[in-house]
Protein backbone atom coordinates (compact mmCIF):
# COMPACT_ATOMS: atom_id res chain seq x y z
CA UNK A 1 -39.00 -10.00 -5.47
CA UNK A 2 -38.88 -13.35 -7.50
CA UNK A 3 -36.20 -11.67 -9.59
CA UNK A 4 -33.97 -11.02 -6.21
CA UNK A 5 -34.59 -14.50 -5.80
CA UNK A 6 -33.85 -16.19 -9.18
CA UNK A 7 -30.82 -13.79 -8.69
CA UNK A 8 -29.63 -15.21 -5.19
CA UNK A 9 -29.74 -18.90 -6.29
CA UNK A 10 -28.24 -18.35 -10.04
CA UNK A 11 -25.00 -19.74 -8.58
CA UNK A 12 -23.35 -19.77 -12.17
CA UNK A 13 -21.76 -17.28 -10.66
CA UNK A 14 -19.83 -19.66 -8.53
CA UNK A 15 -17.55 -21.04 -11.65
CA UNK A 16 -17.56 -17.85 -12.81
CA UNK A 17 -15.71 -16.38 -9.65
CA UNK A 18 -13.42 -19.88 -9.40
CA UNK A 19 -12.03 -19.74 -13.03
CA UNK A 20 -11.43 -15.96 -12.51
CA UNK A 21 -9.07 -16.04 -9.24
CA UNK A 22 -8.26 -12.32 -7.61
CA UNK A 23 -4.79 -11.92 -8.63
CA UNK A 24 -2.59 -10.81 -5.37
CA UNK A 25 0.72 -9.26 -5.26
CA UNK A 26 3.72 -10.85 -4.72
CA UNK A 27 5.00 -11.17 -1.19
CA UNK A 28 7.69 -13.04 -1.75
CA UNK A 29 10.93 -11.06 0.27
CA UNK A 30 8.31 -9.08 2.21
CA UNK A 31 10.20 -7.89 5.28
CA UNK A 32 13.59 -7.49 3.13
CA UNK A 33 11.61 -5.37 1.20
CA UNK A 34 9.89 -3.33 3.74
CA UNK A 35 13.18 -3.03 6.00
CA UNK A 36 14.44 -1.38 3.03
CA UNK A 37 11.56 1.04 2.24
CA UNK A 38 11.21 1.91 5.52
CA UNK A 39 15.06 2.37 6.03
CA UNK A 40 14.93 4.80 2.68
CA UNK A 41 11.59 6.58 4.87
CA UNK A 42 13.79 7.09 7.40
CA UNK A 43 16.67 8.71 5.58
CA UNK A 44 14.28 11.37 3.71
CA UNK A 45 13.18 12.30 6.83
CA UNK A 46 16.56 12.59 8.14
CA UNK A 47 17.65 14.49 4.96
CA UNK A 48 14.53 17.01 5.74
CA UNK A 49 14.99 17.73 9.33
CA UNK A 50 18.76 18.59 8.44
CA UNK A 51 17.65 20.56 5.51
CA UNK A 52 14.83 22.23 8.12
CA UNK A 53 17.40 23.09 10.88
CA UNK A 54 20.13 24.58 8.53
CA UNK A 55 17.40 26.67 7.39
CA UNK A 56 16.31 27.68 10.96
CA UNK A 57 19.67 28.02 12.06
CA UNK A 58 20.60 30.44 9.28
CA UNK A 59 17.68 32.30 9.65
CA UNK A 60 18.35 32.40 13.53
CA UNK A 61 22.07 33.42 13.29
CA UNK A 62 21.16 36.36 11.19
């Protein structure tokens, strides 16, 4: 127990944690970005379907 506790106060960890900041991604052109991954999404599904129904259809016609 007075371990947990010298732990919880040691707040050394503080600076530790403020010279180390999390390093985030960039989000700089975000939703040009995303309009374009999501318009590239959209295409391979597209492409798929097409690719699905000519399969179907040739299966179907025969």
């Amino acid at each position: 127990m007075l371990a947990l506790l010298k732990r919880l106060t040691n707040l050394s960890i503080v600076s530790n944690v403020m010279q180390k900041p999390k390093a985030y991604p960039n989000v700089s052109q975000g939703f040009a970005r995303d309009r374009k991954n999501l318009c590239k999404n959209c295409n391979d599904v597209v492409i798929g379907l097409n690719q699905g129904l000519k399969k179907y259809g040739e299966e179907y016609a025969n």
